[in-house]
N, C-alpha and C. Protein backbone atom coordinates (compact mmCIF):
# COMPACT_ATOMS: atom_id res chain seq x y z
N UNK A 1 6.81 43.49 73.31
CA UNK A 1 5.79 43.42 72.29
C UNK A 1 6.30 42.74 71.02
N UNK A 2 7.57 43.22 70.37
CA UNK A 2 7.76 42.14 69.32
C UNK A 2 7.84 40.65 69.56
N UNK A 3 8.59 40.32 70.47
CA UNK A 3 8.43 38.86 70.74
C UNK A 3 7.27 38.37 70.76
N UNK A 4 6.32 38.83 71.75
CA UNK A 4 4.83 38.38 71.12
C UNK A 4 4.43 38.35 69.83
N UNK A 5 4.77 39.35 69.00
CA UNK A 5 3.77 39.59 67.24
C UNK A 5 5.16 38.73 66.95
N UNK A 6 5.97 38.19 66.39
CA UNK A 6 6.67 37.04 66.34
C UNK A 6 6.03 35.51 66.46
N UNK A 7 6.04 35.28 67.87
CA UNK A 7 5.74 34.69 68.35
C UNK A 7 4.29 34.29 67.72
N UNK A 8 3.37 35.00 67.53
CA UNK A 8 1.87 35.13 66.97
C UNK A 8 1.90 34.90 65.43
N UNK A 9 3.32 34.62 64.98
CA UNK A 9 3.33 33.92 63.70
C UNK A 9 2.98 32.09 63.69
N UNK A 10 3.81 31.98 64.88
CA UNK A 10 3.99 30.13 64.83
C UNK A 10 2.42 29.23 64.89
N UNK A 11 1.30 30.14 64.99
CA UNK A 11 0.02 29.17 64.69
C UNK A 11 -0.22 29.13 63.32
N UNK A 12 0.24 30.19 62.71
CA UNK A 12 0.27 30.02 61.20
C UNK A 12 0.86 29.21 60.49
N UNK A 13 2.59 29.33 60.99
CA UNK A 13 3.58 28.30 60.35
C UNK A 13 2.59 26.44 60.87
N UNK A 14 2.54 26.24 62.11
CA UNK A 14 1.80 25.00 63.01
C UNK A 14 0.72 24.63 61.71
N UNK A 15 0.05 25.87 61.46
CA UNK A 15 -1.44 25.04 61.05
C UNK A 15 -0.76 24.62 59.56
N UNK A 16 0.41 24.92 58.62
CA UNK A 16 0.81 24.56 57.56
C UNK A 16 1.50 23.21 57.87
N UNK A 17 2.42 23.23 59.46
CA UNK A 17 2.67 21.57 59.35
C UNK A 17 1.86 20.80 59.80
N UNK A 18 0.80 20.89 60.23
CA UNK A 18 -0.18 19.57 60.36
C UNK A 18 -1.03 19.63 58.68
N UNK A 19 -1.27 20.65 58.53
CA UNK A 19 -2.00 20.14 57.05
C UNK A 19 -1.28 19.81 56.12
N UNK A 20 0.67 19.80 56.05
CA UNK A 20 1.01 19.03 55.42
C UNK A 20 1.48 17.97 55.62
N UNK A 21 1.94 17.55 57.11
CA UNK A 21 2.46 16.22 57.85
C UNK A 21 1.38 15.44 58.24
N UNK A 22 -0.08 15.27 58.68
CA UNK A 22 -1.09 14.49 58.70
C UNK A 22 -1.81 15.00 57.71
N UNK A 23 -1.74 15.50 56.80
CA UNK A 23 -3.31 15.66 55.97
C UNK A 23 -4.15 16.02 56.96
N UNK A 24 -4.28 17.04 57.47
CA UNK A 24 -5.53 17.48 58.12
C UNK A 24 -6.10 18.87 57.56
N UNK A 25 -6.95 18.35 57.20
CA UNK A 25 -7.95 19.37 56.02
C UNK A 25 -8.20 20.49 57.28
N UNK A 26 -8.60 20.46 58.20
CA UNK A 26 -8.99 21.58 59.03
C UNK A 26 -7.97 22.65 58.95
N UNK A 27 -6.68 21.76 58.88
CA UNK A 27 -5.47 22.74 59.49
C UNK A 27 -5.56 24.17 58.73
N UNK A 28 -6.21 24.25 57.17
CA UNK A 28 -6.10 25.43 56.58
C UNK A 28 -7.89 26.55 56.84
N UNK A 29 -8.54 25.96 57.58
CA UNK A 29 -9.57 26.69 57.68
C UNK A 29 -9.57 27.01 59.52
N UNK A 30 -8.37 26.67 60.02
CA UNK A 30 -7.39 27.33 61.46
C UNK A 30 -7.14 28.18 60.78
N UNK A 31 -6.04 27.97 59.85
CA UNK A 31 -5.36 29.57 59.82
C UNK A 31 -6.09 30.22 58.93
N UNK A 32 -7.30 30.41 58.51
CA UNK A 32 -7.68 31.09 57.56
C UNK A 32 -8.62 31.87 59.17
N UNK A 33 -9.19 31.00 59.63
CA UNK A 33 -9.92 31.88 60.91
C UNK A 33 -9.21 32.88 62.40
N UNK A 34 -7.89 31.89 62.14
CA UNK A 34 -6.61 32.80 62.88
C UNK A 34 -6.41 34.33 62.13
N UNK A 35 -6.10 33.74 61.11
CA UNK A 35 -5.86 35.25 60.08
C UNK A 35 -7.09 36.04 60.13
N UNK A 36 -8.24 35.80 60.38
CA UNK A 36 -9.28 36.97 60.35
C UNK A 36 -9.11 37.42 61.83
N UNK A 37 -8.83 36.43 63.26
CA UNK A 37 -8.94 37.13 64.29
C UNK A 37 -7.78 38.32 64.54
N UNK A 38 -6.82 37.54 63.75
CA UNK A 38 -5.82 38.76 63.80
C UNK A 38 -5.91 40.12 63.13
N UNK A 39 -6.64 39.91 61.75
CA UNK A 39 -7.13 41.54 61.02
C UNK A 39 -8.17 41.85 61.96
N UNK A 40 -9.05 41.66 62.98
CA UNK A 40 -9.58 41.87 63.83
C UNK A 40 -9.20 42.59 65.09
N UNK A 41 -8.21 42.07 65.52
CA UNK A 41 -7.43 43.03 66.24
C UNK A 41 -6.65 44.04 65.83
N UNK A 42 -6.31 43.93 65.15
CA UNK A 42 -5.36 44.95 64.59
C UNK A 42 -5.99 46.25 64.23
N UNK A 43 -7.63 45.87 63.24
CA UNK A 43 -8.40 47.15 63.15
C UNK A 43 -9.52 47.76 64.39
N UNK A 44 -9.34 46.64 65.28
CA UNK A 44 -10.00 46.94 66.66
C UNK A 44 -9.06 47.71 67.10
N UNK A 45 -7.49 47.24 67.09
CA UNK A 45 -6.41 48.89 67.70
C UNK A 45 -6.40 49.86 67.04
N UNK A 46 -7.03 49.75 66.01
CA UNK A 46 -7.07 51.41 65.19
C UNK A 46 -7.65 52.01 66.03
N UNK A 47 -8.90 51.75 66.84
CA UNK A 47 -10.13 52.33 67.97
C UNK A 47 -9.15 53.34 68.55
N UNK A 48 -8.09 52.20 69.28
CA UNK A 48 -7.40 53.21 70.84
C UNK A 48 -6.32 54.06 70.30
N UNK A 49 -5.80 53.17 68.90
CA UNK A 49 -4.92 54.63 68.64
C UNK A 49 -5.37 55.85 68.16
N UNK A 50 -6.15 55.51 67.39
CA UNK A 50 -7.10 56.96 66.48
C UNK A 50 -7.44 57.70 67.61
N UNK A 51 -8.48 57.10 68.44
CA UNK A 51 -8.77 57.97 69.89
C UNK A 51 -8.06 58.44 70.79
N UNK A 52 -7.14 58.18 70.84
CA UNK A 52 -5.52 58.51 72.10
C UNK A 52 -4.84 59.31 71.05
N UNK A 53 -4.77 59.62 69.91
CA UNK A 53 -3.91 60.20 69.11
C UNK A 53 -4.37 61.34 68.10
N UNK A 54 -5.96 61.60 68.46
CA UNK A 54 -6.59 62.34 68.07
C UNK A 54 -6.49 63.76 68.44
N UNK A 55 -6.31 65.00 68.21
CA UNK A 55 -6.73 65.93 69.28
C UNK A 55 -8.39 66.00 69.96
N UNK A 56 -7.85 66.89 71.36
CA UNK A 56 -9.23 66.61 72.05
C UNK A 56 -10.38 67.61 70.99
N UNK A 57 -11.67 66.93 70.98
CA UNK A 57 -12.75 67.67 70.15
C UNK A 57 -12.99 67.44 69.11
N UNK A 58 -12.54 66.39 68.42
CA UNK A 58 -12.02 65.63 67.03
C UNK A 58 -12.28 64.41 67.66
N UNK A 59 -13.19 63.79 66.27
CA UNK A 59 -13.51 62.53 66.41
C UNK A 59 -12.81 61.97 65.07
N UNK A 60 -12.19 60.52 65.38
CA UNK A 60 -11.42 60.40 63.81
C UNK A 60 -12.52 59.22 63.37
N UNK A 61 -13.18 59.81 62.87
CA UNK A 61 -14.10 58.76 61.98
C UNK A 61 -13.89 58.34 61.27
N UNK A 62 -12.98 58.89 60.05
CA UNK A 62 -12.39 58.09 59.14
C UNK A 62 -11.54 56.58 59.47
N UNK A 63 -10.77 56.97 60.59
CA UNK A 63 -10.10 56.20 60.70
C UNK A 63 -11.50 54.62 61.07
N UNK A 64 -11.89 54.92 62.47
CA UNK A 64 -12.89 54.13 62.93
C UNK A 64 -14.26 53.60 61.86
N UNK A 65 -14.50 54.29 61.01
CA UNK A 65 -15.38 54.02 59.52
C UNK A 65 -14.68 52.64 58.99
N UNK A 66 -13.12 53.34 58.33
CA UNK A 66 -12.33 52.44 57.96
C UNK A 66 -12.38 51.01 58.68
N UNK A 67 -12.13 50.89 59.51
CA UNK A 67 -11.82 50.32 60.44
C UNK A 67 -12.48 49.15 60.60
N UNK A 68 -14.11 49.59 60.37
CA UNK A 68 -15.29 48.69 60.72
C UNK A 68 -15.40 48.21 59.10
N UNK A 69 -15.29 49.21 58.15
CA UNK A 69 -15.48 48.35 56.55
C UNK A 69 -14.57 47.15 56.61
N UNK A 70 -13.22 47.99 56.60
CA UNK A 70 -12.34 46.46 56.73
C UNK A 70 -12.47 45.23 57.50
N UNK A 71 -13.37 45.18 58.67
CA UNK A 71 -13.70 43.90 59.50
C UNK A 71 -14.82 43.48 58.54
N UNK A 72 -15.32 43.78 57.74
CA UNK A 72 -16.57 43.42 57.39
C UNK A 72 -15.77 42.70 55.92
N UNK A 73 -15.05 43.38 55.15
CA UNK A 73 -14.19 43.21 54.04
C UNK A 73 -13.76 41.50 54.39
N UNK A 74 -13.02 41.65 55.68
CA UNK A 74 -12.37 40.21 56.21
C UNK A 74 -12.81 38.86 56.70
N UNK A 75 -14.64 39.45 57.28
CA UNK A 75 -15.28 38.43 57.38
C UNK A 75 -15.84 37.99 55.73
N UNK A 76 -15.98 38.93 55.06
CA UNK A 76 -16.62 38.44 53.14
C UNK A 76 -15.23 37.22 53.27
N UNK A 77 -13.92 38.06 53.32
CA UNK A 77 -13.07 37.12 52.78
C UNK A 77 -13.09 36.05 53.07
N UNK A 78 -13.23 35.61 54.29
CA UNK A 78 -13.50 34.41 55.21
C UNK A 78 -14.45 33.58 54.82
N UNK A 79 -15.27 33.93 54.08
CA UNK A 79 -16.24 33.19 53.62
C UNK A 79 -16.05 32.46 51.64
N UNK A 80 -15.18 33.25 50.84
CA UNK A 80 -14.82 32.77 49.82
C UNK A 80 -14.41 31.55 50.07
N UNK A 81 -14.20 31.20 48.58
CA UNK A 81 -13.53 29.33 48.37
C UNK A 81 -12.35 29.57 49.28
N UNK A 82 -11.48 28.31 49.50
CA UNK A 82 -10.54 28.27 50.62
C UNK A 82 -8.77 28.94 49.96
N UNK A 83 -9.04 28.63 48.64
CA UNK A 83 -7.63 29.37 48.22
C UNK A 83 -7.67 30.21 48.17
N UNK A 84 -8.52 31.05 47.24
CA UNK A 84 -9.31 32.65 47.07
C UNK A 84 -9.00 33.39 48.36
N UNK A 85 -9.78 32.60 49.20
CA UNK A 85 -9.79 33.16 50.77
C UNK A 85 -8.61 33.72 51.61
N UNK A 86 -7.38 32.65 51.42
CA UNK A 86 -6.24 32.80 51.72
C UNK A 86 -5.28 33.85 51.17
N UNK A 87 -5.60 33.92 49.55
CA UNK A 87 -4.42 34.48 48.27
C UNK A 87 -4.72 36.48 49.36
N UNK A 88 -6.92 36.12 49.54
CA UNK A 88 -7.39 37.63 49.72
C UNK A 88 -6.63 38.32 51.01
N UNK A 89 -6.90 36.92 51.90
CA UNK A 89 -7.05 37.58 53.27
C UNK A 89 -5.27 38.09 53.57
N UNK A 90 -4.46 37.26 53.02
CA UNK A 90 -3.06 37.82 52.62
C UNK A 90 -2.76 39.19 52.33
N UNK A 91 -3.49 39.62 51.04
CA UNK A 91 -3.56 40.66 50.58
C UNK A 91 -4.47 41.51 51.57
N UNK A 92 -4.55 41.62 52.04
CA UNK A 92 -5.47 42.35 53.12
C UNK A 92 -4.79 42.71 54.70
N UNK A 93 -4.27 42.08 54.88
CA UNK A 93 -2.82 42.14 55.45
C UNK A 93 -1.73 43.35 55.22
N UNK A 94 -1.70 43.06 53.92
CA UNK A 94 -0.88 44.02 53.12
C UNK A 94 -0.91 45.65 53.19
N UNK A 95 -2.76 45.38 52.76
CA UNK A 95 -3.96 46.85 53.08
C UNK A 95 -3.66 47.41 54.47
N UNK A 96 -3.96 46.47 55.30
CA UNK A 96 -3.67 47.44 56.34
C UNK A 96 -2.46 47.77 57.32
N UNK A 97 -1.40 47.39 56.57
CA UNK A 97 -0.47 47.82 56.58
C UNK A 97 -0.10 49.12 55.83
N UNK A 98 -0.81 49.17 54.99
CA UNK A 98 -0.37 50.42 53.88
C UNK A 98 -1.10 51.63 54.74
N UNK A 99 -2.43 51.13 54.61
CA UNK A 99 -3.23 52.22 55.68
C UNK A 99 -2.50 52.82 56.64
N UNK A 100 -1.64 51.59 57.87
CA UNK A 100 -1.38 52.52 59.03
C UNK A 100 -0.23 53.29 58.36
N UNK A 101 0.18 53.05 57.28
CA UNK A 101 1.78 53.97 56.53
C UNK A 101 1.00 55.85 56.03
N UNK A 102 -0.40 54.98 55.73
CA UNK A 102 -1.14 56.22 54.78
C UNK A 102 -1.50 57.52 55.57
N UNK A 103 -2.40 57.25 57.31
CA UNK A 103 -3.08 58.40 57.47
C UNK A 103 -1.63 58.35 58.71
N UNK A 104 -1.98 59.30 58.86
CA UNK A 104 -0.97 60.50 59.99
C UNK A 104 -1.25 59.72 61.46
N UNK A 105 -2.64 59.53 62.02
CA UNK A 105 -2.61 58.69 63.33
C UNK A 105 -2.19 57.99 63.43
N UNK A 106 -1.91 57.00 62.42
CA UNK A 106 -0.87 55.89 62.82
C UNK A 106 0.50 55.83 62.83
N UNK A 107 1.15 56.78 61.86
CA UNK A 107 2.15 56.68 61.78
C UNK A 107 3.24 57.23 62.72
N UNK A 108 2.46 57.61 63.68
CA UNK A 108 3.67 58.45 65.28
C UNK A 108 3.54 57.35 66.14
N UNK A 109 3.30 55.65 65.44
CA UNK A 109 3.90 54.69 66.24
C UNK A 109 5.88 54.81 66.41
N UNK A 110 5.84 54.09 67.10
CA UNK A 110 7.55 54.01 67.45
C UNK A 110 8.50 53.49 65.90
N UNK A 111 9.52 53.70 65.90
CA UNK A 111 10.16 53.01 64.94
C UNK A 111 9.84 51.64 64.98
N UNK A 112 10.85 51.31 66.36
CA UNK A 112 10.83 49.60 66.57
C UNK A 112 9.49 49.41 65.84
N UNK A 113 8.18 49.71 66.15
CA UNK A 113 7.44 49.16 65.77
C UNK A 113 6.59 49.03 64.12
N UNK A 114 6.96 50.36 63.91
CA UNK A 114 7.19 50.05 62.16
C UNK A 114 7.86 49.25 61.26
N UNK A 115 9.28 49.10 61.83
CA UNK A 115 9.27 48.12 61.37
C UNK A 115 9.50 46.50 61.57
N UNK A 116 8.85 46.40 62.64
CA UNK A 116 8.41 44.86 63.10
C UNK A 116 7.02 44.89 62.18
N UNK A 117 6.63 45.75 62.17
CA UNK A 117 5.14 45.49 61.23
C UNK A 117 5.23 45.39 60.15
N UNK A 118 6.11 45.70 59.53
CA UNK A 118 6.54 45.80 58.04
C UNK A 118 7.09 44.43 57.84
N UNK A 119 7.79 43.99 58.82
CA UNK A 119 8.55 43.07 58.93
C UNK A 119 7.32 41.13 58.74
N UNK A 120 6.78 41.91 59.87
CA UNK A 120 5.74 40.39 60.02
C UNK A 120 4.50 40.58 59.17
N UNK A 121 4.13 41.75 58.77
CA UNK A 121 3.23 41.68 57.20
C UNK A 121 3.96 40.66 56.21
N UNK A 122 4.82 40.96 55.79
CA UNK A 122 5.82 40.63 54.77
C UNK A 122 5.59 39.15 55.43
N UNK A 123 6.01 38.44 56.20
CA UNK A 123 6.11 37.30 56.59
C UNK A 123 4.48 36.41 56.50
N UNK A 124 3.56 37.28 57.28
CA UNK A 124 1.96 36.65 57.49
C UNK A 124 1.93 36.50 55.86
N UNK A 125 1.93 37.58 54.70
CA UNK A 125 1.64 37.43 53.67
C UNK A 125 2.19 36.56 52.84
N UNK A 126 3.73 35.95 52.94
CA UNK A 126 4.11 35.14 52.72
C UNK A 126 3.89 33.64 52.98
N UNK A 127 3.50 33.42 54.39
CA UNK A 127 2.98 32.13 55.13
C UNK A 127 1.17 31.83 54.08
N UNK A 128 0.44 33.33 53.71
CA UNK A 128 -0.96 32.90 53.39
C UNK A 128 -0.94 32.61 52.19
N UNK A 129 0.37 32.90 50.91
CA UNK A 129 0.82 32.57 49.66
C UNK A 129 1.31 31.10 49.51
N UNK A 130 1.65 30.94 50.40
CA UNK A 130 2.54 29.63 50.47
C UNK A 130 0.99 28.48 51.01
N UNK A 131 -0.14 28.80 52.28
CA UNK A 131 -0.97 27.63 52.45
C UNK A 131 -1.79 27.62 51.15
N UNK A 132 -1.91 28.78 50.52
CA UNK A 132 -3.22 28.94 49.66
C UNK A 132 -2.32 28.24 48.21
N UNK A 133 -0.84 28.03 48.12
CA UNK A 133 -0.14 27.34 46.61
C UNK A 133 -0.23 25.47 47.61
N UNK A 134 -0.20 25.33 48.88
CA UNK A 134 -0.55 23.95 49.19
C UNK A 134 -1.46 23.61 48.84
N UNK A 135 -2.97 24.26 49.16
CA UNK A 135 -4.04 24.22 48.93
C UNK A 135 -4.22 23.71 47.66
N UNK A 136 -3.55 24.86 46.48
CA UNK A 136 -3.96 23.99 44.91
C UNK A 136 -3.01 22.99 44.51
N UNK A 137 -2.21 22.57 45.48
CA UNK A 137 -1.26 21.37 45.05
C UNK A 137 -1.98 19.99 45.75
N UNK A 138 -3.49 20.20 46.71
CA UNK A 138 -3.51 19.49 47.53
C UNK A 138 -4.31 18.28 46.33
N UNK A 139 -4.50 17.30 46.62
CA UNK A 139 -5.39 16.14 46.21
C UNK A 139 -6.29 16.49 46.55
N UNK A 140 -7.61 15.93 45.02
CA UNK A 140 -9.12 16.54 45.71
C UNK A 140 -9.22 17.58 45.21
């Protein structure tokens, strides 16, 4: 599994070298739509962990509430100006990272995997700081 979420960085780094080695204007509204499918999954796994990690007779709604605001939070973001969009959807990243630190269902993930998540937050949020400072350096 880490090699994959690793690995699931390099369309991000990719879409920064074509939009800065050809000028291709698309390349930053890739990773701005990459970055939402990925906060997409991530609060779509809140579903199976909240539910697998729940006791039986307990519904974790909070978590799954959460869950669905924040997809909705990420599609708004997706739709702001294109730097805005990036500086947000970064920061949002961040959020739900803090979240899975905050409530108790998430946090009886594995080590390894805390901190690979800690690890590639830090990194995604760094990669969406860095397209969104190209962005206002770009011409136009």
């Amino acid at each position: 599994m880490p090699v994959l979420t690793y690995l699931g960085l390099m369309p991000f780094a990719a879409c920064i070298v074509a939009d800065q080695m050809f000028q291709a204007p698309l390349a930053s509204r890739i990773f701005q739509g990459y970055g939402l499918a990925i906060a997409a999954f991530l609060m779509g796994s809140w579903w199976g962990i909240a539910l697998t990690r729940t006791p039986s007779g307990r519904m974790p709604w909070f978590e799954i509430g959460l869950s669905n605001a924040l997809v909705i939070v990420a599609v708004m973001i997706s739709l702001m100006p294109l730097m805005w969009g990036l500086l947000a959807q970064g920061g949002l990243f961040v959020v739900l990272l803090t979240v899975e630190r905050w409530r108790p269902v998430f946090r009886t993930a594995p080590s390894y995997y805390q901190t690979m998540r800690r690890r590639v937050t830090v990194l995604v949020a760094l990669l969406h700081g860095l397209m969104a400072m190209l962005q206002m350096s770009a011409p136009g």
